[in-house]
Protein backbone atom coordinates (compact mmCIF):
# COMPACT_ATOMS: atom_id res chain seq x y z
CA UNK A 1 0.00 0.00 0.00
CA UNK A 2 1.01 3.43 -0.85
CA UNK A 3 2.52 5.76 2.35
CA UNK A 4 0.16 8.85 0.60
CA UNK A 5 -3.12 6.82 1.56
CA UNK A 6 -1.89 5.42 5.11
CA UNK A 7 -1.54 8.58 6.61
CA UNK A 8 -4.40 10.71 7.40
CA UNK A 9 -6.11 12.56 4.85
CA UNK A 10 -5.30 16.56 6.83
CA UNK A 11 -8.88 17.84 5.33
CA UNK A 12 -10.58 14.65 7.42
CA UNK A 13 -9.58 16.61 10.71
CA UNK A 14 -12.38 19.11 12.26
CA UNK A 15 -10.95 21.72 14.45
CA UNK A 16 -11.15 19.69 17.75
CA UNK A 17 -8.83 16.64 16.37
CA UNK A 18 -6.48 19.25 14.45
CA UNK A 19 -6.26 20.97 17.95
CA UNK A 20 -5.54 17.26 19.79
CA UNK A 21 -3.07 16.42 17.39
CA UNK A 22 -0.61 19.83 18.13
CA UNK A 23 -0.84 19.01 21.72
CA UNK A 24 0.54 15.73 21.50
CA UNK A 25 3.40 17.29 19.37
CA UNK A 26 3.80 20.05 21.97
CA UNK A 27 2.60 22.70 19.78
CA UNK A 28 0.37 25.60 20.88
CA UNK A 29 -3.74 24.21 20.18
CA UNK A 30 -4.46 27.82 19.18
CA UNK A 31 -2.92 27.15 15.89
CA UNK A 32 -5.82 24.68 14.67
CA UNK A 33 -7.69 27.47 14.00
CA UNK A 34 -6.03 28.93 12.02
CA UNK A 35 -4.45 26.02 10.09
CA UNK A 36 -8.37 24.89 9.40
CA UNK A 37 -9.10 28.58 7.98
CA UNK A 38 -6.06 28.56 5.99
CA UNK A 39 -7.00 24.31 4.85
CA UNK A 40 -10.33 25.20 3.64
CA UNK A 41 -9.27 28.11 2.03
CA UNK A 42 -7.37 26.25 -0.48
CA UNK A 43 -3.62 26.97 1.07
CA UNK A 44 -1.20 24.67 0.69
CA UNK A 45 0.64 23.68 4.12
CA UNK A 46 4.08 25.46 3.40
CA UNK A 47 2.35 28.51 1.47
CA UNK A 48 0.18 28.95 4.91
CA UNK A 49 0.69 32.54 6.35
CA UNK A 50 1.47 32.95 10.39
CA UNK A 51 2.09 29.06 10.32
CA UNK A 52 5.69 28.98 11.75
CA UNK A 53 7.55 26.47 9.09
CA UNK A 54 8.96 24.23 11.58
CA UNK A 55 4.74 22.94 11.93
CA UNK A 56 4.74 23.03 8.52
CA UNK A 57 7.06 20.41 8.27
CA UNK A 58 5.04 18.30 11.25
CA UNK A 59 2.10 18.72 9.50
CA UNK A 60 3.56 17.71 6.22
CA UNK A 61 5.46 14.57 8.12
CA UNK A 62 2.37 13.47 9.61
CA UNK A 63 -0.23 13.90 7.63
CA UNK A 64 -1.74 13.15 3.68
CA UNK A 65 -1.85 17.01 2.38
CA UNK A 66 -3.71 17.44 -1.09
CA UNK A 67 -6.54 18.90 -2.82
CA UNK A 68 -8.03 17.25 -5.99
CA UNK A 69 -6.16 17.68 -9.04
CA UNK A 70 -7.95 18.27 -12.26
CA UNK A 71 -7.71 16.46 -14.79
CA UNK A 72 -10.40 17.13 -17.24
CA UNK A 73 -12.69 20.36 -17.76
CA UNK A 74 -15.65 20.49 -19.88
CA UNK A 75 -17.94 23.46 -19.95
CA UNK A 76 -21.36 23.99 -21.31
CA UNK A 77 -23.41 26.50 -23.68
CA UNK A 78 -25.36 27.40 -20.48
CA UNK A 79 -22.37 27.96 -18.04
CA UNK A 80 -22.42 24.29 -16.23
CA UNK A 81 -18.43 23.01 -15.86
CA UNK A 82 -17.79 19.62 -15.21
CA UNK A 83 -14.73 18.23 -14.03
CA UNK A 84 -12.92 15.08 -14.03
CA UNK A 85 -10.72 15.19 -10.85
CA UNK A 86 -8.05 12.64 -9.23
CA UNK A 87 -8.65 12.55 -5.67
CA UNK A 88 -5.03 11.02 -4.51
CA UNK A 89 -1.81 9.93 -6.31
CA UNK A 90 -3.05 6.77 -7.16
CA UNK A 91 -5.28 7.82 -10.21
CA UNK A 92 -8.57 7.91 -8.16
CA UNK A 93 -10.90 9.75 -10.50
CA UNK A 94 -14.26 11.05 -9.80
CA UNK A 95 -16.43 13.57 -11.31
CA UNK A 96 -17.61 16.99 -9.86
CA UNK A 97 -20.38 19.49 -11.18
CA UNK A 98 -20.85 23.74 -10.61
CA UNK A 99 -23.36 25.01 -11.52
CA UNK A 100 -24.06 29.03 -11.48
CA UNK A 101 -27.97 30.00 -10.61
CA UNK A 102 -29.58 33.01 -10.24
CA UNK A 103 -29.11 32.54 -6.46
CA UNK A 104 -25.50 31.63 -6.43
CA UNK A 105 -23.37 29.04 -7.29
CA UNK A 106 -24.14 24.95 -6.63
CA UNK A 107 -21.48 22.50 -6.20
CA UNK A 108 -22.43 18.63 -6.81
CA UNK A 109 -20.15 16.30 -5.10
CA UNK A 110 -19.54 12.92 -5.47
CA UNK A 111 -19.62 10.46 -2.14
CA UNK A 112 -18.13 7.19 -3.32
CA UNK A 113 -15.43 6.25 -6.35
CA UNK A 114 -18.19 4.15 -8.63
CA UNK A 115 -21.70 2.90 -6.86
CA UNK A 116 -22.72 -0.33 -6.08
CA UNK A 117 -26.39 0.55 -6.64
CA UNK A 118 -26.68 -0.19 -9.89
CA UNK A 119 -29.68 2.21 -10.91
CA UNK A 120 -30.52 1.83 -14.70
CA UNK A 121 -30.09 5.13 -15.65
CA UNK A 122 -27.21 6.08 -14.18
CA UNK A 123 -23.73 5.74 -15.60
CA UNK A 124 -21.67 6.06 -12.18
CA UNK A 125 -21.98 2.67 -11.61
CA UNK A 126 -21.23 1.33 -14.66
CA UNK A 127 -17.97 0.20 -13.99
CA UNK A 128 -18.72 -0.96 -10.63
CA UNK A 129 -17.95 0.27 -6.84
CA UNK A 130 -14.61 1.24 -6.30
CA UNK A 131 -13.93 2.81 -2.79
CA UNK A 132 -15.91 5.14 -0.62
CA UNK A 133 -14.54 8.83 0.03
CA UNK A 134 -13.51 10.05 3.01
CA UNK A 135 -15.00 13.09 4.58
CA UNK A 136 -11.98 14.80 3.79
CA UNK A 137 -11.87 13.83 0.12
CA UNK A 138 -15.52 14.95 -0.13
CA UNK A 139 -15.23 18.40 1.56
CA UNK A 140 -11.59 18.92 -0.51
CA UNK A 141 -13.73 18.56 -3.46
CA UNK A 142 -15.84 21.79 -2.19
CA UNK A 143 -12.51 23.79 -1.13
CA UNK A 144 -11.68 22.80 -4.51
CA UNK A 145 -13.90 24.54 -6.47
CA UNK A 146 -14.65 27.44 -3.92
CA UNK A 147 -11.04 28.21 -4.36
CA UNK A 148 -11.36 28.30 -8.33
CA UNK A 149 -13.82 31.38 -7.38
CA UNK A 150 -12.15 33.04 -4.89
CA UNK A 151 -13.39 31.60 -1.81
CA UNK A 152 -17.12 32.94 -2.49
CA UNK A 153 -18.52 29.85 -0.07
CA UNK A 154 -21.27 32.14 2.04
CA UNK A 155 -23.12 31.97 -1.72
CA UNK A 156 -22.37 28.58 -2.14
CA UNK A 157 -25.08 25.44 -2.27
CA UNK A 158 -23.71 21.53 -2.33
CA UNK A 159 -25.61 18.83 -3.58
CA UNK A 160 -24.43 15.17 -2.80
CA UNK A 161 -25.46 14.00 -6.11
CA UNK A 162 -22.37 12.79 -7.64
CA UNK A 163 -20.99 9.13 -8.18
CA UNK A 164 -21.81 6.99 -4.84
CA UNK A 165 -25.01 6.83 -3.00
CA UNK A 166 -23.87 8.87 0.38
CA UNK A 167 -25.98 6.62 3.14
CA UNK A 168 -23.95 3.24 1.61
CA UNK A 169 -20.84 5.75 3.02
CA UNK A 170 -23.26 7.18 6.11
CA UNK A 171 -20.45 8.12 8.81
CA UNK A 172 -18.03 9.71 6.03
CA UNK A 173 -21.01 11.66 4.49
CA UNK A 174 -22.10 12.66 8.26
CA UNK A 175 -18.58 13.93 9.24
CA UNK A 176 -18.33 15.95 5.97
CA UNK A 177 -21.66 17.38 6.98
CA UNK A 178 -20.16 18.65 10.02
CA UNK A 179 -16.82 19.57 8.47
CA UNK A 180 -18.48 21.65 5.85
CA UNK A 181 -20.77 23.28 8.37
CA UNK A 182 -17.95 24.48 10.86
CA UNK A 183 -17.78 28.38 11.69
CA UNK A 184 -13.97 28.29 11.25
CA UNK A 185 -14.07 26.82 8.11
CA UNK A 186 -16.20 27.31 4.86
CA UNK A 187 -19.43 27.87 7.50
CA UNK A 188 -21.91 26.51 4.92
CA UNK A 189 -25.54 26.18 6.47
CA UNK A 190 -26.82 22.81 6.36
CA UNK A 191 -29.67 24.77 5.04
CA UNK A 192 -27.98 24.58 1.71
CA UNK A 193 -26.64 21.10 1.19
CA UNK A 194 -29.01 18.79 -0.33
CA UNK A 195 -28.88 15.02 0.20
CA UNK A 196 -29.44 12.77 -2.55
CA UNK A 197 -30.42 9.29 -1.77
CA UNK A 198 -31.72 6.44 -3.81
CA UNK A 199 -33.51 5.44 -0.17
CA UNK A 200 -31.51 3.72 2.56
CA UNK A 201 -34.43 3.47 4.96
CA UNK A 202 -32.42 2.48 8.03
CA UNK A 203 -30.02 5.31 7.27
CA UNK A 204 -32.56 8.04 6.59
CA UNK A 205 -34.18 7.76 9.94
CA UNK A 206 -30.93 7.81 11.68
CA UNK A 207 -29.84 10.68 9.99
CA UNK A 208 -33.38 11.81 11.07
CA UNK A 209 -32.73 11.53 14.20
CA UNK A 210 -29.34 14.53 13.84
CA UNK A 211 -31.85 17.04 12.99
CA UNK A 212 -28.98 19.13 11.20
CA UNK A 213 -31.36 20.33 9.15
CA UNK A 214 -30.12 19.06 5.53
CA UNK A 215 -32.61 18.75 2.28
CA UNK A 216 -33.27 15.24 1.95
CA UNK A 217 -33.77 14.35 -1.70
CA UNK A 218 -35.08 11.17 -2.39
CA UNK A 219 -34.93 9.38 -5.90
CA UNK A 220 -38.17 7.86 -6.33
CA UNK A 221 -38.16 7.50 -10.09
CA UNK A 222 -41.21 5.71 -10.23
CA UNK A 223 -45.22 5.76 -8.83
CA UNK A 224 -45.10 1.90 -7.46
CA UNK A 225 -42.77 -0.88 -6.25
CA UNK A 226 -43.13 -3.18 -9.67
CA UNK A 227 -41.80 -0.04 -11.64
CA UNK A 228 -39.15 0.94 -9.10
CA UNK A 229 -37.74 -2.61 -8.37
CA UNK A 230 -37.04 -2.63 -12.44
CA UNK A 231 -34.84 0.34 -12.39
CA UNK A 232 -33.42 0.97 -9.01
CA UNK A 233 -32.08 -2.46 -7.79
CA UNK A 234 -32.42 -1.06 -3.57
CA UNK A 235 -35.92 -0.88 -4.47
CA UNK A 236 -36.24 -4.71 -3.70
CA UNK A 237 -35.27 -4.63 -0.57
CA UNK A 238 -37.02 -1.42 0.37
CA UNK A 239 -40.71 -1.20 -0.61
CA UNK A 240 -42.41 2.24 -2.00
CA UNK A 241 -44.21 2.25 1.14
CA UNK A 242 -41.49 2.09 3.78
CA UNK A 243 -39.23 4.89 1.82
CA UNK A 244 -42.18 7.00 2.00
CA UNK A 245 -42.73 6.35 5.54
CA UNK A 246 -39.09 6.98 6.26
CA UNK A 247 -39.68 10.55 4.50
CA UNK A 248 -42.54 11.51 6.95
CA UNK A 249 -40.27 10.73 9.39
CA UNK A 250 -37.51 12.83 8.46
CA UNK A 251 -40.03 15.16 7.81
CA UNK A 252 -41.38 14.90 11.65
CA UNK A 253 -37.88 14.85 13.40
CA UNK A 254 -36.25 18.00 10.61
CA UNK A 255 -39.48 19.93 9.89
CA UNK A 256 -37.56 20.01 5.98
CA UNK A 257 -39.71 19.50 3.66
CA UNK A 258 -38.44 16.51 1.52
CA UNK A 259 -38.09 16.29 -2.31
CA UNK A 260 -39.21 13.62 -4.71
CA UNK A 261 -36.71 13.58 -7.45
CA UNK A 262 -38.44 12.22 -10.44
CA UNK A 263 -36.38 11.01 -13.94
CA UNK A 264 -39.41 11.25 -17.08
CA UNK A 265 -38.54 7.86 -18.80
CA UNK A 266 -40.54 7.14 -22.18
CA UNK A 267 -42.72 4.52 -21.69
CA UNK A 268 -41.51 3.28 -18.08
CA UNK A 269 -42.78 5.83 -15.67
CA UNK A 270 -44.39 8.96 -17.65
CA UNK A 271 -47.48 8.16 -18.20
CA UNK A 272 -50.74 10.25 -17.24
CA UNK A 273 -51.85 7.08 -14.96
CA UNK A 274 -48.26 6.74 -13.73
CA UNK A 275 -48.54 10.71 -12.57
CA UNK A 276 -52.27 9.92 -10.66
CA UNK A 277 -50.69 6.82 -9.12
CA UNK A 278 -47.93 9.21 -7.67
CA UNK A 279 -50.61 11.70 -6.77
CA UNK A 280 -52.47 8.62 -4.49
CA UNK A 281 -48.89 7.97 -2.96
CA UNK A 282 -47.83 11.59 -1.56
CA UNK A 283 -51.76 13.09 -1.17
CA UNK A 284 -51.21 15.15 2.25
CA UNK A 285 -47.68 14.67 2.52
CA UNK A 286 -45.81 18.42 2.42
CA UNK A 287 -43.66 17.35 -0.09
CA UNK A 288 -42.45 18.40 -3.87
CA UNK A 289 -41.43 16.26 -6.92
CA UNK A 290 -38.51 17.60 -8.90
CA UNK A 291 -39.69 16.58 -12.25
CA UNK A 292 -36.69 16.36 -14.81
CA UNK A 293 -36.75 14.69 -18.59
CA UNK A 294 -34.18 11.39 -18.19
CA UNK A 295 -30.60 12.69 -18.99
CA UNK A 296 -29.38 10.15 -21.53
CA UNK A 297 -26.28 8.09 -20.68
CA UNK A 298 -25.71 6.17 -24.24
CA UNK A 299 -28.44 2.95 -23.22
CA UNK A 300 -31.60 2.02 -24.32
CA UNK A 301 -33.83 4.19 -21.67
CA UNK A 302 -35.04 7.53 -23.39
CA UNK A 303 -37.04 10.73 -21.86
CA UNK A 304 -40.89 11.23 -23.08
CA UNK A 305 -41.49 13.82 -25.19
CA UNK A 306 -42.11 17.42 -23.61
CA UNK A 307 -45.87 17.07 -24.68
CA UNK A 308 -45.89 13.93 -22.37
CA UNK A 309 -43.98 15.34 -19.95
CA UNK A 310 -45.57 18.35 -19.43
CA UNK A 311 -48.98 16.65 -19.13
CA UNK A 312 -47.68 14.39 -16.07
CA UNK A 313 -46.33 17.36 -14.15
CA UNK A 314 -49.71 18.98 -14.99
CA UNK A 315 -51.99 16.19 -13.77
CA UNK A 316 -49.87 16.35 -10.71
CA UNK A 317 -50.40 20.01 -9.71
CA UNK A 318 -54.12 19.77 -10.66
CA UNK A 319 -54.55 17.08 -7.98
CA UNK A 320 -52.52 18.98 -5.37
CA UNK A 321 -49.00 17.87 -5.22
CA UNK A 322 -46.58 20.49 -5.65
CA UNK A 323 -44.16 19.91 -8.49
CA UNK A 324 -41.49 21.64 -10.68
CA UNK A 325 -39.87 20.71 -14.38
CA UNK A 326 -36.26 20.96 -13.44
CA UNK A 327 -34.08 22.55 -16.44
CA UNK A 328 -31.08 19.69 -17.60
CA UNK A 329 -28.02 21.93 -17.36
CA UNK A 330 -24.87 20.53 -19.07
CA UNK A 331 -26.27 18.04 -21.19
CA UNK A 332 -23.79 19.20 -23.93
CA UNK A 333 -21.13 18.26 -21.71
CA UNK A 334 -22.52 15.03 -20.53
CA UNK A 335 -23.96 16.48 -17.20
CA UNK A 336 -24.84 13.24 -15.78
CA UNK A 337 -22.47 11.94 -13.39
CA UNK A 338 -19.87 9.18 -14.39
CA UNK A 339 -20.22 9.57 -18.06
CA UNK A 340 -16.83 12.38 -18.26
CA UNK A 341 -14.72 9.56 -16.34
CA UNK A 342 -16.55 6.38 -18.40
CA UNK A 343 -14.99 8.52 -21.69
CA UNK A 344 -12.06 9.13 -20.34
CA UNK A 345 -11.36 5.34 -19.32
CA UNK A 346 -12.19 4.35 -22.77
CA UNK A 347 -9.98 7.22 -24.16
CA UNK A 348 -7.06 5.24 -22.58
């Protein structure tokens, strides 16, 4: 095994640990502050300011110091950049999204290297699960970018909607959570990260239970469990029913109101009965479905026309449930997450 990924990735330490650490080294703790400021601002250890350069060498003796290096940039007609980053020195690639909306920028992170759930519409896990991300390789993904626009994080939203399913890597994606959240650091309200989950019941009451307030996105894809179980493999062990409940629940202990995310497939799932099936399943719940045309990732699945489309978002809202037509940014660019890296493996 490589030294690089036996020591401790820096960016996994939160204030408290970086401050336990420089007491057992005899250094003063007052100094983790500042080195976590100066970390998620994008500084690298011996370019830190105020850091006396004898700790710079301790830190760089003791501990795994690097942000993502990128390897591939694509970016769209409508302002969307993708990038293919390597996450360590051993060619671990995964892919990372901005976005720039009216209200600021969005940053979509990814959780794992590859997925194991094997959704049908997803290219991510094409080429199977790899390795989940640390906390630290998830958050250096955010310092990353924020970096790249001058540390503009107080305007900054995160979605966890990359590669990996996030609950399959529950206590990394927690401690990133907190990480990304801490007032000496990039201080970004849980308010605006977004948790994307294909619906880990277990792990979406326990995460409940935090009440750190984080959007809880669920992909439900489909109005029933015969549809769901044929395109999202965790659907078989996890009825309709039971992910629903688990929402209310999260709803109860957060008071968030949680999202249906909703991929139009022709044929499959977009169909006018499909949309009053979905009405009899969320009726009363203070919810919303995110409605958005399938993003094509080369296979045989294909998105409805937007005559068809538009008529299932419509028989939703006439029946009560709220619902929005998201807008596919960077389809130009192959916006959906793992199909930059699956070209770039074929490329070599």
């Amino acid at each position: 095994m490589c030294y690089y990924i036996e020591m401790i990735n820096i960016y996994n330490l939160s204030p408290i640990e970086l401050k336990e650490y420089l007491v057992s080294i005899g250094e003063p703790k007052f100094r983790a502050t500042q080195i976590f400021q100066l970390l998620h601002k994008g500084f690298p250890i011996m370019e830190m300011p105020t850091i006396p350069t004898s700790l710079k060498e301790k830190l760089s003796r003791d501990f795994y110091i690097r942000l993502p290096q990128i390897i591939n940039e694509h970016i769209s007609k409508d302002g969307t950049r993708k990038f293919l980053i390597e996450i360590d020195e051993s060619n671990t690639m995964v892919e990372c999204v901005l976005m720039t909306q009216e209200y600021g920028l969005t940053i979509c992170v990814s959780t794992q290297v590859g997925c194991k759930m094997g959704c049908a519409f997803c290219a991510s896990g094409k080429e199977g699960f790899v390795r989940n991300l640390t906390a630290g390789e998830i958050l250096s993904q955010v310092i990353l970018i924020n970096k790249l626009h001058n540390n503009s994080s107080n305007t900054m939203r995160i979605v966890l909607m990359g590669s990996g399913e996030p609950l399959d890597n529950y206590d990394n994606f927690v401690k990133f959570v907190q990480l990304v959240n801490e007032k000496e650091g990039l201080n970004i309200s849980t308010r605006n990260i977004s948790l994307s989950t294909v619906g880990i019941v277990p792990k979406i009451r326990a995460f409940a239970d935090l009440q750190n307030g984080v959007n809880l996105c669920i992909s439900l894809h489909a109005p029933n469990d015969e549809i769901r179980r044929k395109i999202i493999p965790m659907a078989r062990k996890y009825s309709i029913h039971e992910l629903i409940d688990s929402a209310k629940y999260y709803f109860q202990k957060t008071g968030r109101r949680v999202i249906f995310e909703y991929s139009l497939i022709d044929e499959i799932n977009s169909k006018v009965e499909h949309a009053r099936e979905l009405v009899t399943l969320l009726k009363g719940f203070p919810s919303h479905v995110n409605l958005i045309n399938l993003n094509p990732t080369g296979g045989p699945l294909k998105p409805p026309s937007r005559e068809v489309a538009m008529k299932f978002m419509d028989t939703l809202i006439k029946n009560g449930i709220s619902a929005t037509m998201r807008k596919s940014k960077g389809q130009d660019i192959e916006g959906a997450c793992g199909m930059l890296k699956l070209r770039a493996n074929k490329t070599n």
